[in-house]
Protein backbone atom coordinates (compact mmCIF):
# COMPACT_ATOMS: atom_id res chain seq x y z
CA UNK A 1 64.00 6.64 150.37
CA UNK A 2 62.87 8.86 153.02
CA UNK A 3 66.78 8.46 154.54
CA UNK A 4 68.25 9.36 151.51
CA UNK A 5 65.93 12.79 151.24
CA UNK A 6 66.99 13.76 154.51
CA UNK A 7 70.61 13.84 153.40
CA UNK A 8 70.47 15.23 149.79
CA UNK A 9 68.36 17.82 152.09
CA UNK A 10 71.47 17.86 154.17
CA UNK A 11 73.62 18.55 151.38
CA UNK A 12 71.06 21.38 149.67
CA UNK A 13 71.23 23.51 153.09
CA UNK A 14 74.94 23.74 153.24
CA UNK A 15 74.29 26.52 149.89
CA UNK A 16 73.19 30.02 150.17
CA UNK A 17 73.30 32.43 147.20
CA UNK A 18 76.68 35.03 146.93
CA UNK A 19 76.75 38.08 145.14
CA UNK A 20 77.59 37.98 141.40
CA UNK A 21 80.85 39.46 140.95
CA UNK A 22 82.84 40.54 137.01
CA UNK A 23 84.59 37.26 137.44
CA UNK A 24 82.45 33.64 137.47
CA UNK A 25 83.45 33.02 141.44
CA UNK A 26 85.25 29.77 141.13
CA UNK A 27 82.89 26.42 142.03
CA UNK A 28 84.55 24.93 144.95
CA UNK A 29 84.80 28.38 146.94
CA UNK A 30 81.14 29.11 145.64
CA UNK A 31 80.58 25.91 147.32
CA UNK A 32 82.12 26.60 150.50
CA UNK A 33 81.40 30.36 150.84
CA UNK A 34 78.04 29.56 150.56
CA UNK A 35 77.35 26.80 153.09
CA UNK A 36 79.38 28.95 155.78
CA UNK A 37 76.61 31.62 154.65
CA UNK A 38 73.74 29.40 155.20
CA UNK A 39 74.82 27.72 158.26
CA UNK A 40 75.20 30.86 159.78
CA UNK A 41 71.82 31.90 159.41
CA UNK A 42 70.81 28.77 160.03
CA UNK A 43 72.61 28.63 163.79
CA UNK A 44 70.98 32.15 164.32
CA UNK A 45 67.92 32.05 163.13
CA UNK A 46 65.61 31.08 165.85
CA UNK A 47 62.35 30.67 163.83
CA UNK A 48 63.72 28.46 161.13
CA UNK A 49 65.46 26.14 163.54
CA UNK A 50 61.47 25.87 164.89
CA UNK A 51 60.22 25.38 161.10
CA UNK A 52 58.80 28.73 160.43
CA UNK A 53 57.67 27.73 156.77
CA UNK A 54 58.02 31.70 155.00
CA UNK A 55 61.91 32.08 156.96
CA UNK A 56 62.13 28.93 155.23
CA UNK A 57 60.68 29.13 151.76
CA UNK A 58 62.47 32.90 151.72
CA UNK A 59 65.96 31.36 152.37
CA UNK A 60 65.72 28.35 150.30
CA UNK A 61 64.14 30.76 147.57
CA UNK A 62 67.07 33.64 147.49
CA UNK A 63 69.95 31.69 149.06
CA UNK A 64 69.98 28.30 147.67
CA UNK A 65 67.93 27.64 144.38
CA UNK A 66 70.39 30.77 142.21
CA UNK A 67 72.76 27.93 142.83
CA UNK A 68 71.22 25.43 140.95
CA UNK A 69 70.26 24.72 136.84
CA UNK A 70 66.79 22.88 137.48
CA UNK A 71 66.38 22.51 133.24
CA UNK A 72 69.15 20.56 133.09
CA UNK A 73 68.64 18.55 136.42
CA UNK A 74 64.83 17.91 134.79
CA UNK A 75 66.67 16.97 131.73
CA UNK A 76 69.03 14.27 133.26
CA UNK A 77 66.10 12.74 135.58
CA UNK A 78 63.98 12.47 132.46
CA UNK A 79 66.30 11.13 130.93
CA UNK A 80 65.82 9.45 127.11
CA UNK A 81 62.26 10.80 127.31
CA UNK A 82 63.27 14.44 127.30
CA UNK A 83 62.71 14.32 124.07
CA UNK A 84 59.26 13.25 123.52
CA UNK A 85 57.85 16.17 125.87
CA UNK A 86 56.68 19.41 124.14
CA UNK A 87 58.75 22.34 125.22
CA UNK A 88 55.32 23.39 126.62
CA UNK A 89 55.87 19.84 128.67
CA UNK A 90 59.37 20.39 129.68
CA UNK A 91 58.75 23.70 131.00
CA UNK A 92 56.11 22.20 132.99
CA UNK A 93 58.22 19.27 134.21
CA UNK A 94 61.26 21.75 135.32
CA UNK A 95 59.04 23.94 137.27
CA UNK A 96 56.98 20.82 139.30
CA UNK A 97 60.36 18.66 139.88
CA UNK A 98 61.85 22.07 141.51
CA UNK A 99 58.48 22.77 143.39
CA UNK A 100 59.12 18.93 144.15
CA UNK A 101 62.60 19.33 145.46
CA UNK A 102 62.13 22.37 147.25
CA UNK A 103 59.41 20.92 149.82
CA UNK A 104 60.71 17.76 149.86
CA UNK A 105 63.68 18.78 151.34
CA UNK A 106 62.97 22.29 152.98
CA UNK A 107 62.12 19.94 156.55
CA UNK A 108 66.44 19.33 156.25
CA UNK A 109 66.84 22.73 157.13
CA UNK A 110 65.23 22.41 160.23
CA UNK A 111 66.90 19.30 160.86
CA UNK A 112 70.50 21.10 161.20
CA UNK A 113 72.11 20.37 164.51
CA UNK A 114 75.70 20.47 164.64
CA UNK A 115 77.08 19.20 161.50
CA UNK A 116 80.07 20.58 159.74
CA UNK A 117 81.25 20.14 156.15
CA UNK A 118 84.82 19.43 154.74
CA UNK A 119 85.83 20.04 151.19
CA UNK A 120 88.61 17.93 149.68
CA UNK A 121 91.09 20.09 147.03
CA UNK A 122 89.62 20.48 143.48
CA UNK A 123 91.32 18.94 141.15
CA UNK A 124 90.60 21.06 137.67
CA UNK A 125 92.12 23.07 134.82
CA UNK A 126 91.29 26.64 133.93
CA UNK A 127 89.60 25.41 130.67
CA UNK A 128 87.22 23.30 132.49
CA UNK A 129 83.37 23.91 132.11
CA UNK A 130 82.28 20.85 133.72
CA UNK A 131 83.61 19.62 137.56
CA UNK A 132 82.66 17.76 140.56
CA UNK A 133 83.43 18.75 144.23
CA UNK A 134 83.61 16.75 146.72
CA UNK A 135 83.02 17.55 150.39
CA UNK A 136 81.74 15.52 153.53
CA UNK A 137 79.50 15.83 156.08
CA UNK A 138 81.03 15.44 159.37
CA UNK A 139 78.47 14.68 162.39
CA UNK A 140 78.92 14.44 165.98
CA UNK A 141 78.24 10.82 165.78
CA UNK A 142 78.83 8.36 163.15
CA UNK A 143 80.73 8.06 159.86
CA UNK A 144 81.16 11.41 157.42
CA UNK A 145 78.78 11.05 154.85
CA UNK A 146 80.95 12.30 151.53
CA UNK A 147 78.75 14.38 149.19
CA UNK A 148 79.58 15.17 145.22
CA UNK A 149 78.51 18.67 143.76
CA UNK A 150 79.00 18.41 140.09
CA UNK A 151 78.84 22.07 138.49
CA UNK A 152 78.28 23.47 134.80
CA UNK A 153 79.65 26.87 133.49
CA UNK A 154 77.09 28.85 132.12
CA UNK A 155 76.99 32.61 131.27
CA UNK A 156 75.05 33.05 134.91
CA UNK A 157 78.36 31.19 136.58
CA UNK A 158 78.72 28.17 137.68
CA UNK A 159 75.65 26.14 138.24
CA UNK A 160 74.79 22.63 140.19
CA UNK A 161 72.68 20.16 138.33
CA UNK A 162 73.96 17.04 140.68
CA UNK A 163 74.28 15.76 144.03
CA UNK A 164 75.61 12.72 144.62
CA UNK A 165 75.44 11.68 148.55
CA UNK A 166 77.21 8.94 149.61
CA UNK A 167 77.38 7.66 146.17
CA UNK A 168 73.56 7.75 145.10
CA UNK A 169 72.96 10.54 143.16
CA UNK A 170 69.77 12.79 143.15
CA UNK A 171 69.03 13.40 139.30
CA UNK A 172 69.94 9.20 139.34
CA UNK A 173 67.49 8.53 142.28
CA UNK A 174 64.53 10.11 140.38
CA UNK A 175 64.82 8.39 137.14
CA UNK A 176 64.21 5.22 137.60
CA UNK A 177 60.37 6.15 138.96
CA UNK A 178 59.98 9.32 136.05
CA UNK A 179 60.99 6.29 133.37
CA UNK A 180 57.80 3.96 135.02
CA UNK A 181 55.58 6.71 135.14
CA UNK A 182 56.15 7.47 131.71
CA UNK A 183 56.33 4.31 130.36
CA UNK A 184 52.50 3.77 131.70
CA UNK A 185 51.08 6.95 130.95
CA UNK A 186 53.76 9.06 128.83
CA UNK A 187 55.07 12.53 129.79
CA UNK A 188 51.69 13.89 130.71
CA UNK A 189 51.29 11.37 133.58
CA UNK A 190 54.69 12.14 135.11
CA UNK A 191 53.58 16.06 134.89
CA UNK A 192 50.22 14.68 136.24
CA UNK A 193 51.73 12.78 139.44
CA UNK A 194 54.46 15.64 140.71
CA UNK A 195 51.35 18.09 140.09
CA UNK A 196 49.45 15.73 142.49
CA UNK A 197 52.59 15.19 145.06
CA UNK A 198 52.71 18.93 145.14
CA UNK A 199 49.42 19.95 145.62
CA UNK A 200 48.75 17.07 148.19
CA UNK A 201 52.33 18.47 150.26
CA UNK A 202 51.11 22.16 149.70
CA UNK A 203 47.82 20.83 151.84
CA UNK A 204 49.88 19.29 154.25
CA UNK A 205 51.84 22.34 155.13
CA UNK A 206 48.31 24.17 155.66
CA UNK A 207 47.14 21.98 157.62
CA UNK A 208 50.17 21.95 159.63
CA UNK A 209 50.72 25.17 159.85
C-alpha cells in the first residue's frame, strides 16, 4: 500500500496549476505544461526538497489541486453508496478524502530526485469530453513506471478525477476499504474514520515539525 502511495504521489507532483486562458487548454499539454512547471520549482526550491510543510501545502494547494475534480473522484471511490449519503454527507466525504489525499501524498514531493516523465500521443477527437493520457515515469534506475490521467471537460476546463499507476488506479484502490467501512457502520463511519486518519496525520506533522 504504502509503495503504491509513493507513486500515485509521484504522479500528483508532476501537476502544477496554468493560467486559465478563453480557450479550455487542451488535456495532454495541460498535462505536460504543468509537470515541467512543478518540477521546476521543485529542482529549485531548496526548502521543499528539505520538507518545509507551508512551501509544501502552498504548492500542492495553488499548483496542483485546480487540476483535479475531487466530487467526482469521491463519487467513483464511493462508489454504489454515493447514493445513500446526504448531500450534507457527500460534501463532507469530498472535503476529508481530499484532506486525505493531500497529506498522504504531499511526503512524494519531497521524494523527487531525478525522475523525468514521457507522454505518449493522445489519441482523441475534438468532440471528446472524456480522455485518458498516458505518460511514464522514467527513473535513473529501474523500469518506467507508465501512469494514466483520465480527464473530464467541465465549464472550469479540463479536470482529473483518475490516476491509474502502473495499472492500479487511485479512485479503484480506495474503494474496496470505503465499501467495508460502510458496509459495517454506513456512510457516517467512513466520514468518521478519514476524520480520524486526518486529525491523527495533522498531529503527526506537529509533532514533527
Amino acid at each position: 500500500m504504502m509503495h503504491m502511495q509513493r507513486l500515485f504521489g509521484l504522479a500528483l507532483f508532476f501537476l502544477s496549476a496554468v493560467a486559465i486562458a478563453a480557450e479550455p487548454t487542451p488535456p495532454d499539454e495541460l498535462i505536460k505544461t504543468t509537470a515541467t512547471e512543478v518540477l521546476e520549482i521543485i529542482k529549485k526550491d531548496k526548502d521543499i526538497q528539505a520538507g518545509n510543510k507551508k512551501k509544501i501545502k502552498d504548492l500542492i494547494e495553488g499548483k496542483i489541486l485546480p487540476h483535479f475534480d475531487f466530487t467526482r473522484m469521491t463519487r467513483l471511490a464511493v462508489g454504489r453508496f454515493w447514493k445513500q449519503a446526504t448531500p450534507e454527507q457527500q460534501t463532507e466525504l469530498t472535503n476529508e478524502f481530499r484532506s486525505l489525499l493531500v497529506r498522504t501524498y504531499s511526503a512524494s514531493l519531497t521524494s523527487y530526485k531525478d525522475q523525468t516523465i514521457d507522454y505518449k500521443p493522445l489519441k482523441m477527437s475534438p468532440t471528446d469530453t472524456d480522455v485518458v493520457v498516458k505518460a511514464a515515469i522514467q527513473q535513473s534506475s529501474g523500469r518506467a513506471i507508465p501512469i494514466d490521467y483520465t480527464l473530464a471537460k467541465t465549464n472550469n476546463g479540463w479536470k482529473i478525477y483518475d490516476i491509474a499507476v502502473d495499472g492500479v488506479s487511485l479512485v479503484v484502490n480506495y474503494r474496496s476499504s470505503f465499501a467495508q467501512e460502510i458496509q459495517q457502520g454506513g456512510v457516517a463511519q467512513l466520514i468518521n474514520t478519514l476524520k480520524t486518519k486526518n486529525s491523527n496525520g495533522a498531529v503527526a506533522e506537529s509533532k514533527k515539525g
